[in-house]
C-alpha atoms as a PDB file:
ATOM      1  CA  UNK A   1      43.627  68.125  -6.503  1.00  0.00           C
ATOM      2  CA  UNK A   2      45.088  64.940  -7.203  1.00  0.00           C
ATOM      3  CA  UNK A   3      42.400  61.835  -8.194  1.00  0.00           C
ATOM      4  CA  UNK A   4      41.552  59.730  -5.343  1.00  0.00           C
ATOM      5  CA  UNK A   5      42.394  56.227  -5.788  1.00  0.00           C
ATOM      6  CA  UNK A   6      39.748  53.953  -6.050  1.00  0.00           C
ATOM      7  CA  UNK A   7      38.411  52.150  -3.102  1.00  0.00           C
ATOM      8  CA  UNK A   8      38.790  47.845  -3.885  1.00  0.00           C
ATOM      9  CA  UNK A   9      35.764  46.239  -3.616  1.00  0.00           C
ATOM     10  CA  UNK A  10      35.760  43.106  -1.850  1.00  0.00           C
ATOM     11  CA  UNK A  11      34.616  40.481  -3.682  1.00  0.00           C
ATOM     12  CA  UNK A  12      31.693  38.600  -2.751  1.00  0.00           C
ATOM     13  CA  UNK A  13      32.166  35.986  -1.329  1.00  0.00           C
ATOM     14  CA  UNK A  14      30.272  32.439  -3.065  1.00  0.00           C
ATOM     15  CA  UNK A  15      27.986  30.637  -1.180  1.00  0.00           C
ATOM     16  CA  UNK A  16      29.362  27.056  -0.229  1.00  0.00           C
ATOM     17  CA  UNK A  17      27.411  24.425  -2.239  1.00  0.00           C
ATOM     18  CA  UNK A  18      24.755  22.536  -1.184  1.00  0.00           C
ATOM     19  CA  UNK A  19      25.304  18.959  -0.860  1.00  0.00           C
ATOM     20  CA  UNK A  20      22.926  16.983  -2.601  1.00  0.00           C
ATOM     21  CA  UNK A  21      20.460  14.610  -0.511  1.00  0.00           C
ATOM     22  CA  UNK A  22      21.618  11.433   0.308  1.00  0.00           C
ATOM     23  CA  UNK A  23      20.002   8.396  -0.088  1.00  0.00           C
ATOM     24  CA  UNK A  24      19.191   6.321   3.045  1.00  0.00           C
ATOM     25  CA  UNK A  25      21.168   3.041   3.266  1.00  0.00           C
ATOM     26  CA  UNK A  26      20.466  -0.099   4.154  1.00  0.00           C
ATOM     27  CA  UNK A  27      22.246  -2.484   6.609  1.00  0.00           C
ATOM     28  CA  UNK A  28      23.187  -5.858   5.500  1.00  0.00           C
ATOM     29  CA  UNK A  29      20.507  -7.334   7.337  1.00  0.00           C
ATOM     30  CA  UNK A  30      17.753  -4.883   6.085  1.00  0.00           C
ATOM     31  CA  UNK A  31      19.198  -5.912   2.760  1.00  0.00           C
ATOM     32  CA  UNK A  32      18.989  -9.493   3.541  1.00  0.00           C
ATOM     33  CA  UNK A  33      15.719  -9.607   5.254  1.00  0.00           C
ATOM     34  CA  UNK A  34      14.085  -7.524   1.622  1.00  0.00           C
ATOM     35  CA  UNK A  35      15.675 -10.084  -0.237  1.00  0.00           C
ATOM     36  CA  UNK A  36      14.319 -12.763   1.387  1.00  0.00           C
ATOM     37  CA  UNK A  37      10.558 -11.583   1.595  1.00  0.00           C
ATOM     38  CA  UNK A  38      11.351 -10.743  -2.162  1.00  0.00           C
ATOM     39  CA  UNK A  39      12.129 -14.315  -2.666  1.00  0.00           C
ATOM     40  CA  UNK A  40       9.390 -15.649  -0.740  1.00  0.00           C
ATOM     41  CA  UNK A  41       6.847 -13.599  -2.277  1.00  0.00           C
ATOM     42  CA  UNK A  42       7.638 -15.048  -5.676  1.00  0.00           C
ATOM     43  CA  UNK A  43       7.394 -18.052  -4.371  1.00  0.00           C
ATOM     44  CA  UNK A  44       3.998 -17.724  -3.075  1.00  0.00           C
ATOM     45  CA  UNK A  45       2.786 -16.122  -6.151  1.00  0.00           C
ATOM     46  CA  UNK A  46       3.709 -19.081  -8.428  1.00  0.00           C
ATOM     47  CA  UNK A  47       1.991 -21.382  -6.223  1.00  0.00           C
ATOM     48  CA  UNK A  48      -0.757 -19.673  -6.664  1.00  0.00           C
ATOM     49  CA  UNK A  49      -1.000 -19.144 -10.356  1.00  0.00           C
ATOM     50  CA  UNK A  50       0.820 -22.746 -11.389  1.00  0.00           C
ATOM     51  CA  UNK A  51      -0.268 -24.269  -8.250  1.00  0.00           C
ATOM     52  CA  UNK A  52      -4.083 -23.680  -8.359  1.00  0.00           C
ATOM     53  CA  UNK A  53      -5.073 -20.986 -11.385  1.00  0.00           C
ATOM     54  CA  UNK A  54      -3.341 -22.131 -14.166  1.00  0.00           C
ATOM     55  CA  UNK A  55      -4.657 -25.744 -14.286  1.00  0.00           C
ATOM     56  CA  UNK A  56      -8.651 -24.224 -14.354  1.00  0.00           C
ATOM     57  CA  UNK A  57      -8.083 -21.352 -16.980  1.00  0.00           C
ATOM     58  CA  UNK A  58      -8.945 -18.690 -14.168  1.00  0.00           C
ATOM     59  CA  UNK A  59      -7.206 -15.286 -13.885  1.00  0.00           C
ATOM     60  CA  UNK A  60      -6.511 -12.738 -11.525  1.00  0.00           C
ATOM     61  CA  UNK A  61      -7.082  -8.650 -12.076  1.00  0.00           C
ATOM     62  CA  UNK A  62      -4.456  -6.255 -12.754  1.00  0.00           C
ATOM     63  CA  UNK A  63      -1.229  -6.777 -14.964  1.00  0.00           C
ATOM     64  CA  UNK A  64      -0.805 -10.453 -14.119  1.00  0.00           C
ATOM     65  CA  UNK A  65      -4.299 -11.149 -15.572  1.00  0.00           C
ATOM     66  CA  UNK A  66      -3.985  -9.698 -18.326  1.00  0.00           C
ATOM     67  CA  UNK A  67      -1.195 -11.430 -19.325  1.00  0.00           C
ATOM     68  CA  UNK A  68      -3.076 -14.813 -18.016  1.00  0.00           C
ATOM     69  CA  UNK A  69      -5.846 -13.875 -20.748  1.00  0.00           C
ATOM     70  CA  UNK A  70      -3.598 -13.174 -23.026  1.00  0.00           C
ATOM     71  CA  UNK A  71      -1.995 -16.373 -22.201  1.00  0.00           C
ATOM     72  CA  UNK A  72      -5.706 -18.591 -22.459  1.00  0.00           C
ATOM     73  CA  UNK A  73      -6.150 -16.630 -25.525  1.00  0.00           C
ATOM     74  CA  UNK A  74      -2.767 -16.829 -27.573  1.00  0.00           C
ATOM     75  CA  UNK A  75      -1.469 -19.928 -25.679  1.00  0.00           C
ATOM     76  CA  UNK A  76       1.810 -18.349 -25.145  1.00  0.00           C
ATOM     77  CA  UNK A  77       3.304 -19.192 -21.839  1.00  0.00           C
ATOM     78  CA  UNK A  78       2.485 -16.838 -18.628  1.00  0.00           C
ATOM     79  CA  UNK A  79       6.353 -17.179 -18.145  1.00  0.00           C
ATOM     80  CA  UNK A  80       6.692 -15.226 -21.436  1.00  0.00           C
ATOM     81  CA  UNK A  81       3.898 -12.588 -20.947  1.00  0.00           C
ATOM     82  CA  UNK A  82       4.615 -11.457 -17.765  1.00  0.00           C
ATOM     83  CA  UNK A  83       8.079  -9.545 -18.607  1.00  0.00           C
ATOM     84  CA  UNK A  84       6.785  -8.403 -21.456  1.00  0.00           C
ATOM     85  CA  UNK A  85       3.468  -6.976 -20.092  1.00  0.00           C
ATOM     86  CA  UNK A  86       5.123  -5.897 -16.967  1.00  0.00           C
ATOM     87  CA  UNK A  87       7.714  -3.623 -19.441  1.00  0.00           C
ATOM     88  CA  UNK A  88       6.018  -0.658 -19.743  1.00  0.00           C
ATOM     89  CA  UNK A  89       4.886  -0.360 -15.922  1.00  0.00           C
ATOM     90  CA  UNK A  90       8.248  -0.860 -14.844  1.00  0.00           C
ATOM     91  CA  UNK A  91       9.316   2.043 -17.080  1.00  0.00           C
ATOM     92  CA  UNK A  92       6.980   4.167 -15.660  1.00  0.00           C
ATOM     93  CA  UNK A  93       8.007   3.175 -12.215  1.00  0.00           C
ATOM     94  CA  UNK A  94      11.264   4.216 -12.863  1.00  0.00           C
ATOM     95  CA  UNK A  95      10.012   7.714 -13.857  1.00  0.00           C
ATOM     96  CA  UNK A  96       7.811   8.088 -10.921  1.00  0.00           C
ATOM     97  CA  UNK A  97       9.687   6.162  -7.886  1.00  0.00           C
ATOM     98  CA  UNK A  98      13.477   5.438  -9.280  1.00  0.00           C
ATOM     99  CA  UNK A  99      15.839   3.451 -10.512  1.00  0.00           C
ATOM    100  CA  UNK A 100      16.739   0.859  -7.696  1.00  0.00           C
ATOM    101  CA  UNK A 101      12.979   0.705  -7.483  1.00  0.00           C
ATOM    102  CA  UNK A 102      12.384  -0.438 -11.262  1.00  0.00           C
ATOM    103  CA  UNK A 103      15.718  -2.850 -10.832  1.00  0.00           C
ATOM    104  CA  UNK A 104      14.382  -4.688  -7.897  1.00  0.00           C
ATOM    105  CA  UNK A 105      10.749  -4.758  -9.668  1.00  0.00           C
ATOM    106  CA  UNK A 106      12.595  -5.867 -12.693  1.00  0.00           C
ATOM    107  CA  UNK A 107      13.949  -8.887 -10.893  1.00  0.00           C
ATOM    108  CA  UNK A 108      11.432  -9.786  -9.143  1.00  0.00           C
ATOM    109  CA  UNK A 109       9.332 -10.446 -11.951  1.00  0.00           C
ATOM    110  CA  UNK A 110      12.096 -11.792 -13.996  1.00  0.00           C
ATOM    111  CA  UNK A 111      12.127 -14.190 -10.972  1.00  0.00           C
ATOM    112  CA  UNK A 112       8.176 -15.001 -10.774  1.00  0.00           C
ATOM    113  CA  UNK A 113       8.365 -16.122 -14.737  1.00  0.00           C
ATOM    114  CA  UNK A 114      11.629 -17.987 -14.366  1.00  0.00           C
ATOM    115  CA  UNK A 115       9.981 -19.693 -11.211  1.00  0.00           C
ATOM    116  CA  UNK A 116       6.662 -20.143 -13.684  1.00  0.00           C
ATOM    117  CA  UNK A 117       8.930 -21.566 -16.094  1.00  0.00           C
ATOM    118  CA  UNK A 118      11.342 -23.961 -14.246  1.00  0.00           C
ATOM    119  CA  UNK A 119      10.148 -24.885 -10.658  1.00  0.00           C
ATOM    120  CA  UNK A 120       7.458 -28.319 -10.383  1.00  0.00           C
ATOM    121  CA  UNK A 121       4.457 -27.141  -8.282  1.00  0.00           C
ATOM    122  CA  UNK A 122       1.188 -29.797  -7.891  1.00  0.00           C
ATOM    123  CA  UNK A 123      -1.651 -29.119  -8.883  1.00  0.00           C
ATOM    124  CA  UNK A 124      -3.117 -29.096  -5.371  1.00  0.00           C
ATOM    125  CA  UNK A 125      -7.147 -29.358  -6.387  1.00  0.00           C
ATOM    126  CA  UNK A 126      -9.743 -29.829  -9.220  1.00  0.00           C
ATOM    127  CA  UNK A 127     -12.653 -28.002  -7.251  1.00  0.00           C
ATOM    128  CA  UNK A 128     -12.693 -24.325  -8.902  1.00  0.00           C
ATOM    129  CA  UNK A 129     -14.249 -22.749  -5.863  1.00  0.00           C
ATOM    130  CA  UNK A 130     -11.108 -23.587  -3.489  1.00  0.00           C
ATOM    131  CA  UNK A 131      -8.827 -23.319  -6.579  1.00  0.00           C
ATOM    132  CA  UNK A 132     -10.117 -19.678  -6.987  1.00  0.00           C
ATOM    133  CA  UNK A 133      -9.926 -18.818  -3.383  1.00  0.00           C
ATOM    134  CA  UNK A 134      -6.696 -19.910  -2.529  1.00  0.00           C
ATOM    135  CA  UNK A 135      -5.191 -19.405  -5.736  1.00  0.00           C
ATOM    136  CA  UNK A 136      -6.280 -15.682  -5.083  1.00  0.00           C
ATOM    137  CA  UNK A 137      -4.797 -15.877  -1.136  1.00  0.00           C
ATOM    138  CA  UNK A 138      -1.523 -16.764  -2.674  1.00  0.00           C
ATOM    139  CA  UNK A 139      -1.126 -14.612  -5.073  1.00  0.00           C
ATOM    140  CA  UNK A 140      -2.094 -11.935  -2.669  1.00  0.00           C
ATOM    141  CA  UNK A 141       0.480 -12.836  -0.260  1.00  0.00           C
ATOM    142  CA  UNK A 142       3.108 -12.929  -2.695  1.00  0.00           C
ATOM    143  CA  UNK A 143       2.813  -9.391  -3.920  1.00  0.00           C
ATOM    144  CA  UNK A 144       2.662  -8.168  -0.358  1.00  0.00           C
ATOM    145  CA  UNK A 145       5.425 -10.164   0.449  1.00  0.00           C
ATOM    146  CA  UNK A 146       7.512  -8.361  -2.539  1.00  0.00           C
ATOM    147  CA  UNK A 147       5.765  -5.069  -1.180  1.00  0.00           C
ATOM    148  CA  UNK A 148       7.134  -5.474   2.222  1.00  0.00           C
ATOM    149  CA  UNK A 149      10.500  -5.930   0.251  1.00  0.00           C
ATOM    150  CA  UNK A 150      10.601  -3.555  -1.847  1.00  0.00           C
ATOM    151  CA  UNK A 151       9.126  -4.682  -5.312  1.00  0.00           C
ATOM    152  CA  UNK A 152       6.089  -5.100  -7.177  1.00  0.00           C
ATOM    153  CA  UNK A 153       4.856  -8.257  -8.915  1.00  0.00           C
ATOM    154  CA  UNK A 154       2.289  -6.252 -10.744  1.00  0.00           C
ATOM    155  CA  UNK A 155       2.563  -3.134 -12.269  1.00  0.00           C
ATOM    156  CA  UNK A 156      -0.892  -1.680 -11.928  1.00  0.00           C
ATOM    157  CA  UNK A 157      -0.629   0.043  -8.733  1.00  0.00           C
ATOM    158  CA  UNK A 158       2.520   1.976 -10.850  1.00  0.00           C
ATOM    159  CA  UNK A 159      -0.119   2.634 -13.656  1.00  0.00           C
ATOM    160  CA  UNK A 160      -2.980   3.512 -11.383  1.00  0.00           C
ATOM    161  CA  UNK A 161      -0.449   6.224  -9.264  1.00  0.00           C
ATOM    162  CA  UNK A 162       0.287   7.395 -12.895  1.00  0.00           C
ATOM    163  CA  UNK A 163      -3.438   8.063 -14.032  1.00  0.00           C
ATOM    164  CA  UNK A 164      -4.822   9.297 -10.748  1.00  0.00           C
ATOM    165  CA  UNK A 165      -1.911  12.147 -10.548  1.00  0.00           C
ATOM    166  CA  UNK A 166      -3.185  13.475 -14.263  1.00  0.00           C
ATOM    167  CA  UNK A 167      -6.748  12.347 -13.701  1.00  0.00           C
ATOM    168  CA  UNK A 168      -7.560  14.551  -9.972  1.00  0.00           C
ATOM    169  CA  UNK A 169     -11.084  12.926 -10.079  1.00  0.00           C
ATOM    170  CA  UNK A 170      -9.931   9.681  -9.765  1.00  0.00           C
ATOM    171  CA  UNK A 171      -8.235   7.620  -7.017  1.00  0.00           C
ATOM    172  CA  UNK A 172      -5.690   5.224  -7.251  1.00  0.00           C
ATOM    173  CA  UNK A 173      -8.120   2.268  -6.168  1.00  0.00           C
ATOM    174  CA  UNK A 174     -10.711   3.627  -8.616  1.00  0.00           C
ATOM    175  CA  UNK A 175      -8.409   3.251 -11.330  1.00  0.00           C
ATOM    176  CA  UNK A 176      -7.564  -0.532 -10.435  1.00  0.00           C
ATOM    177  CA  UNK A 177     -11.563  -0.880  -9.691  1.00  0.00           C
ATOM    178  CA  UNK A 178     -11.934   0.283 -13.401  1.00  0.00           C
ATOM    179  CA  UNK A 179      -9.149  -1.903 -14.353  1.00  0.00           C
ATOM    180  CA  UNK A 180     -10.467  -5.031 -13.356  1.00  0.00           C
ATOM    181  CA  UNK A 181     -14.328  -4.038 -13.999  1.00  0.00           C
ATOM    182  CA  UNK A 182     -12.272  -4.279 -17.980  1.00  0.00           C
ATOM    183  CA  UNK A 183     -10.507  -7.348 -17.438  1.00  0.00           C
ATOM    184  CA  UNK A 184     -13.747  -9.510 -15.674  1.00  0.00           C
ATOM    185  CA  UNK A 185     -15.837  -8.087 -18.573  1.00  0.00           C
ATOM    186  CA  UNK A 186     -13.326  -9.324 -21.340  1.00  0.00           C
ATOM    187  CA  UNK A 187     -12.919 -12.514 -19.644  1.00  0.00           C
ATOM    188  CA  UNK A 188     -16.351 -13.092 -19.567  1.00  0.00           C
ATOM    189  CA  UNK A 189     -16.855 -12.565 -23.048  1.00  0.00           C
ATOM    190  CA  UNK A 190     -13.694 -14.327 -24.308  1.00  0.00           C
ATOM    191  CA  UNK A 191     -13.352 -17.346 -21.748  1.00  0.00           C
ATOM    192  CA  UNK A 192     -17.444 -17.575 -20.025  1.00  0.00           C
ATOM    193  CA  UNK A 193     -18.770 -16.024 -17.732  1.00  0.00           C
ATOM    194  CA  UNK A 194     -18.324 -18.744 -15.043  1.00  0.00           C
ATOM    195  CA  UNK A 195     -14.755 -18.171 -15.742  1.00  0.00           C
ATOM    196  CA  UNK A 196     -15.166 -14.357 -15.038  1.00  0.00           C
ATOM    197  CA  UNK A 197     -17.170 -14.742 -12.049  1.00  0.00           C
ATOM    198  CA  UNK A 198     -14.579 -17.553  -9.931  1.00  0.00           C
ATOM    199  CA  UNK A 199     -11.694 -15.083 -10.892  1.00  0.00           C
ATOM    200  CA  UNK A 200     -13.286 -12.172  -9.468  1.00  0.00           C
ATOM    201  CA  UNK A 201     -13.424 -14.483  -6.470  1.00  0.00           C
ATOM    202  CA  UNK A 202      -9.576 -14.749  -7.048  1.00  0.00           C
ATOM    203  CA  UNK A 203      -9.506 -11.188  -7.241  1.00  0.00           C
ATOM    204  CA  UNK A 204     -11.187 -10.343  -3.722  1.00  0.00           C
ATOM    205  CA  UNK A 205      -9.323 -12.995  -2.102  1.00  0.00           C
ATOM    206  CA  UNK A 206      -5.744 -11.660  -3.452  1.00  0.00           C
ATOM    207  CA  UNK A 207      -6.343  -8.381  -2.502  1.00  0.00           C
ATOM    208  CA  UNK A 208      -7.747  -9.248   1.259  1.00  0.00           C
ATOM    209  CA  UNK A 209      -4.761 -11.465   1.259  1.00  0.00           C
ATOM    210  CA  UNK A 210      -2.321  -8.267  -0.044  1.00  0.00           C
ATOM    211  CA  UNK A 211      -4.203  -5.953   2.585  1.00  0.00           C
ATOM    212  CA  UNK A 212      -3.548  -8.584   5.684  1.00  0.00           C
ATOM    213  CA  UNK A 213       0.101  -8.690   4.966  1.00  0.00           C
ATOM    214  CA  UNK A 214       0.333  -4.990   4.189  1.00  0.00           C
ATOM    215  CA  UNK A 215      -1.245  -3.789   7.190  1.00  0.00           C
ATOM    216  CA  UNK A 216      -2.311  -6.428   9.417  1.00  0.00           C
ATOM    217  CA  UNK A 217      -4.849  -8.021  11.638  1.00  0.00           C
ATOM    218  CA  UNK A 218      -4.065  -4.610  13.990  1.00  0.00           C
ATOM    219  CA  UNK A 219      -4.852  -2.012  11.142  1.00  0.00           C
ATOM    220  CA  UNK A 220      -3.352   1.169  12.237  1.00  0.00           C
ATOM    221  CA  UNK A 221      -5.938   3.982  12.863  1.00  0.00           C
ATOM    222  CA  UNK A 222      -5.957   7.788  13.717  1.00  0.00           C
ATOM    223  CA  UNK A 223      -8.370   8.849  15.702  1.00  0.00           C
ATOM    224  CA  UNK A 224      -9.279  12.978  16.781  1.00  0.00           C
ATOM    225  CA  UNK A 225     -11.345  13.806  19.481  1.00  0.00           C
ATOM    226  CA  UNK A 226     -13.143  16.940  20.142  1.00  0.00           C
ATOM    227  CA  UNK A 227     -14.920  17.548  23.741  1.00  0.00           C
ATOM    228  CA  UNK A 228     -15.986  20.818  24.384  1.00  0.00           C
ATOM    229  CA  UNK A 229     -14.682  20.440  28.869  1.00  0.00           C
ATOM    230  CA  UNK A 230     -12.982  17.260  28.548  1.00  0.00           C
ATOM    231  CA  UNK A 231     -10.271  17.158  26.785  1.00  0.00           C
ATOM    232  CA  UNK A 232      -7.737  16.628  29.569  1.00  0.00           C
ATOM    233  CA  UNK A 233      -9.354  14.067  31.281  1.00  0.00           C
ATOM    234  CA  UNK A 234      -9.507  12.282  28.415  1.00  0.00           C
ATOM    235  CA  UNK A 235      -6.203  12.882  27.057  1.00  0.00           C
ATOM    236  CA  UNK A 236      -5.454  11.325  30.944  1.00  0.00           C
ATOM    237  CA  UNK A 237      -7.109   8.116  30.224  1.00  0.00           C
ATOM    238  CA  UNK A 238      -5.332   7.450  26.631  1.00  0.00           C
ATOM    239  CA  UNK A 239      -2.158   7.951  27.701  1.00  0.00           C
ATOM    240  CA  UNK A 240      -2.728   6.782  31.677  1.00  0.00           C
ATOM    241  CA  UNK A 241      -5.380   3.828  30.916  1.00  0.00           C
ATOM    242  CA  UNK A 242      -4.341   2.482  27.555  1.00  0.00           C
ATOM    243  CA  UNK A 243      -0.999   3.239  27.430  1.00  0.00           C
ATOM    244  CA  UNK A 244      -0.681   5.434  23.854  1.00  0.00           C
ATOM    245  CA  UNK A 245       0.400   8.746  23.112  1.00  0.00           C
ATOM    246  CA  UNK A 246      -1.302  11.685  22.550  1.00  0.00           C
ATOM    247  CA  UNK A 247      -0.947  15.285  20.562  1.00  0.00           C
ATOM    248  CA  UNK A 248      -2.853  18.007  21.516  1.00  0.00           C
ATOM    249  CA  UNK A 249      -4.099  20.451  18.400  1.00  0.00           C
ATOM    250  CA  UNK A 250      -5.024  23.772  20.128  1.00  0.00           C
ATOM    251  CA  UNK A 251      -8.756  24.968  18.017  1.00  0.00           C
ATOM    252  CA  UNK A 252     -11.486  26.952  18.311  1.00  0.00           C
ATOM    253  CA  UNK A 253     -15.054  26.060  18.416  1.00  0.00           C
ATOM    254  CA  UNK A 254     -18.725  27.441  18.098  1.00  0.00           C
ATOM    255  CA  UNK A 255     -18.460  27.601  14.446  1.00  0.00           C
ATOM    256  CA  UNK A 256     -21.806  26.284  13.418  1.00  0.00           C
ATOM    257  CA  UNK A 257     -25.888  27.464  13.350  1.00  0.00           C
ATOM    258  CA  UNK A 258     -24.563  29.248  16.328  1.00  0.00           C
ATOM    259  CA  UNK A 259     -22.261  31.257  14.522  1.00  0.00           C
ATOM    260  CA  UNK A 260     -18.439  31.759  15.348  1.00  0.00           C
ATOM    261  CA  UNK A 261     -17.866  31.804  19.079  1.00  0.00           C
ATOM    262  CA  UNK A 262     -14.376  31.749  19.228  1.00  0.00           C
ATOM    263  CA  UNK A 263     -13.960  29.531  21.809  1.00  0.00           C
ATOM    264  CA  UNK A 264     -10.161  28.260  22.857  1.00  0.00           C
ATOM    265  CA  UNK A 265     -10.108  24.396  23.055  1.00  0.00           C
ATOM    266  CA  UNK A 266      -8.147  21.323  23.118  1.00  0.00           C
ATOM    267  CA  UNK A 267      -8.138  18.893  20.206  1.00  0.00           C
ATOM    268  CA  UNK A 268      -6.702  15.488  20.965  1.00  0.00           C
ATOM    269  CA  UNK A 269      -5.231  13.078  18.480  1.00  0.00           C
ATOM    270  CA  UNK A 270      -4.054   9.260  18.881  1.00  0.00           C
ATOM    271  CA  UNK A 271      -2.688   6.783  16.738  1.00  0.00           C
ATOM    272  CA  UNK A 272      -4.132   3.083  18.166  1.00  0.00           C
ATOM    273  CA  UNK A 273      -4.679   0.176  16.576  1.00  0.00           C
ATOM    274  CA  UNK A 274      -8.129  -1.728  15.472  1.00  0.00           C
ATOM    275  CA  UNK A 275      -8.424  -3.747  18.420  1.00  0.00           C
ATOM    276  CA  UNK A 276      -7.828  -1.010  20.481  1.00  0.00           C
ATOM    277  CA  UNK A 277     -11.230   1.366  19.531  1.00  0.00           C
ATOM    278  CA  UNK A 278     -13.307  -0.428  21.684  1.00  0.00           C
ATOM    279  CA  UNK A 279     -11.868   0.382  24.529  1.00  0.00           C
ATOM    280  CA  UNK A 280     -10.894   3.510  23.815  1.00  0.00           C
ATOM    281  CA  UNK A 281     -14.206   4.770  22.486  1.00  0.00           C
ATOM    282  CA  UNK A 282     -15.720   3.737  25.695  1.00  0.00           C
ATOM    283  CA  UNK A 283     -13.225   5.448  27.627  1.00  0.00           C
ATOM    284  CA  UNK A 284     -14.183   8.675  25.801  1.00  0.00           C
ATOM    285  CA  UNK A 285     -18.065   7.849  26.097  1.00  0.00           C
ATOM    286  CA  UNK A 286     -17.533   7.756  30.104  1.00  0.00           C
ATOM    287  CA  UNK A 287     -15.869  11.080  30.237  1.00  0.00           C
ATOM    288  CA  UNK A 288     -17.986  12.628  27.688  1.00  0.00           C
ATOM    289  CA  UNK A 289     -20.827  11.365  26.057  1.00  0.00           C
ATOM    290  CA  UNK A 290     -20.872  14.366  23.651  1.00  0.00           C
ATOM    291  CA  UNK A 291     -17.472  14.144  22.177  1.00  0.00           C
ATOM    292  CA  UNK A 292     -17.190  14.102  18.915  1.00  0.00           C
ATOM    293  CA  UNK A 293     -15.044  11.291  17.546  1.00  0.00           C
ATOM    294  CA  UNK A 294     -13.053  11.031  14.089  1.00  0.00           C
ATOM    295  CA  UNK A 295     -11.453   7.696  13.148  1.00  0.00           C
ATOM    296  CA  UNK A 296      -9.654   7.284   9.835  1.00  0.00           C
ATOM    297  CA  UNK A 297      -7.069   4.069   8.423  1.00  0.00           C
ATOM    298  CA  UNK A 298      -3.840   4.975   8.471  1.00  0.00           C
ATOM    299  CA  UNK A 299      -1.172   3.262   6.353  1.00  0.00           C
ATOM    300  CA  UNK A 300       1.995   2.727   8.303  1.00  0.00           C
ATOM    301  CA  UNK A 301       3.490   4.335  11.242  1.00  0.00           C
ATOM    302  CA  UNK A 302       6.960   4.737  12.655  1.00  0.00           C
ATOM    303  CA  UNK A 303       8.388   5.846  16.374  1.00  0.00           C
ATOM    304  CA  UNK A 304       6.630   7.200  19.202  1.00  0.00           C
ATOM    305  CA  UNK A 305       4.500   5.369  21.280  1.00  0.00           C
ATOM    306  CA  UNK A 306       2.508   3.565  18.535  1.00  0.00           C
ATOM    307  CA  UNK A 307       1.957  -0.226  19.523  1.00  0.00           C
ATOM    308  CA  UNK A 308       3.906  -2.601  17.522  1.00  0.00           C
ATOM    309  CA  UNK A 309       1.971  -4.914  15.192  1.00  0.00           C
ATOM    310  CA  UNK A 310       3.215  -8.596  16.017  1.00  0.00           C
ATOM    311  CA  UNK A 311       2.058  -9.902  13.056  1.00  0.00           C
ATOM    312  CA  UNK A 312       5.318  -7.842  11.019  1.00  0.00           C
END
């Protein structure tokens, strides 16, 4: 019997390649509009440190003040120290975020030290109480400013995003709370302590100043509701009365002292903002005074029917 001839095998066929994930782009105007809240931010920030800080020896927290201690200290110029200081963050920002992140950081403080270095600004008061508040409001605008563009003018949020990941019993704000408890205590010791105590004051009023522009007088905020018969009617009177969209989470409940009940139920969840709790709590409390009501801050938004901040 004569050998069969082998059967080909068909090849296998290779699976197309996948594309790699592309980067959103910008529009020209996007572009432009970063650029120019970039600018502007510097612009605040210098006023604040040349215009009111620099002239009464006071310092901020974070990266810029320690490069304005160094600065009291050393007497080399804040233009000088802030690059230099600023080095290593931006480094790790390019690690952690990217490239076109760490370039635009880059230049942005490249720009706040040239600015430091070349543009006049007056000394607008002697009276170290205003000098520290507003000093600290400017400051604070002009790193949210750069924030809403795409930048940082300090790199200690980079560092503080760094530590917390490695460090899970930390937060990112207790890392710049530790921070600054360093750099107040070291300024205190090294300048006086009536030094130390105005730039704390700088401090708070920066980052209340950061937090406005960040997130606004109408602070974004999530709110879950959890009535045991009334979770229709009330999902009726967010979306009917005030205007805001809901989601509905389908839960159980009866899981407490009286054990698991398994109860099917209606979870609502709405996205309003601050000045809106008011009334919406009180809506709720008229349907059902024995909801259970969870509000927490949310960052940012973006589509649906979430009310539009005016203030950005």
């Amino acid at each position: 019997m004569a050998d069969e001839a082998p059967i080909p095998q068909a090849s296998p066929v290779p699976a197309p390649p996948v594309a790699p994930p592309v980067a959103p782009t910008l529009t020209p105007q996007a572009r432009l509009r970063n650029f120019a809240l970039v600018v502007l931010g510097i612009l605040s920030a210098a006023m604040g440190l040349k215009g009111f800080l620099l002239s009464s020896h006071l310092i901020d927290g974070g990266v810029t003040g320690i490069s304005m201690l160094l600065s009291n200290v050393t007497g080399i110029p804040l233009a000088g120290l802030l690059p230099l200081i600023n080095l290593p963050f931006l480094i790790l920002g390019y690690r952690q975020v990217g490239l076109q992140f760490a370039i635009k950081s880059a230049a942005a403080i490249a720009g706040l030290a040239i600015c430091l270095a070349v543009v006049h600004f007056p000394d607008v008061t002697h009276d170290v109480l205003l000098t520290s508040v507003f000093g600290g409001v400017f400051i604070g605008a002009g790193i949210g400013l750069a924030m809403r563009g795409g930048a940082v003018l300090d790199g200690t949020e980079i560092a503080a995003l760094l530590i917390s990941k490695y460090t899970p019993l930390l937060k990112v704000s207790d890392v710049i709370l530790l921070l600054n408890i360093f750099i107040f205590s070291v300024a205190a010791f090294v300048l006086s302590v009536d030094v130390a105590l105005y730039s704390i004051l700088t401090y708070v009023a920066a980052s209340n100043s950061l937090d406005f522009l960040l997130n606004g007088i109408e602070q974004y905020t999530g709110v879950t509701i959890i009535s045991a018969e009334f979770s229709e009617q009330i999902r009726q009177a967010i979306t009917e009365k005030l205007g805001r969209g809901v989601t509905m989470y389908q839960g159980k409940r009866g899981f407490g002292k009286r054990g698991a009940q398994n109860i099917d139920m209606d979870i609502v969840f709405t996205v309003v903002t601050r000045l809106e709790i008011p009334q919406l709590r009180a809506e709720v409390r008229s349907i059902d005074p024995k909801a259970f009501v969870i509000q927490y801050r949310i960052d940012d938004t973006e589509g649906g029917m979430v009310k539009k901040r005016p203030l950005h």
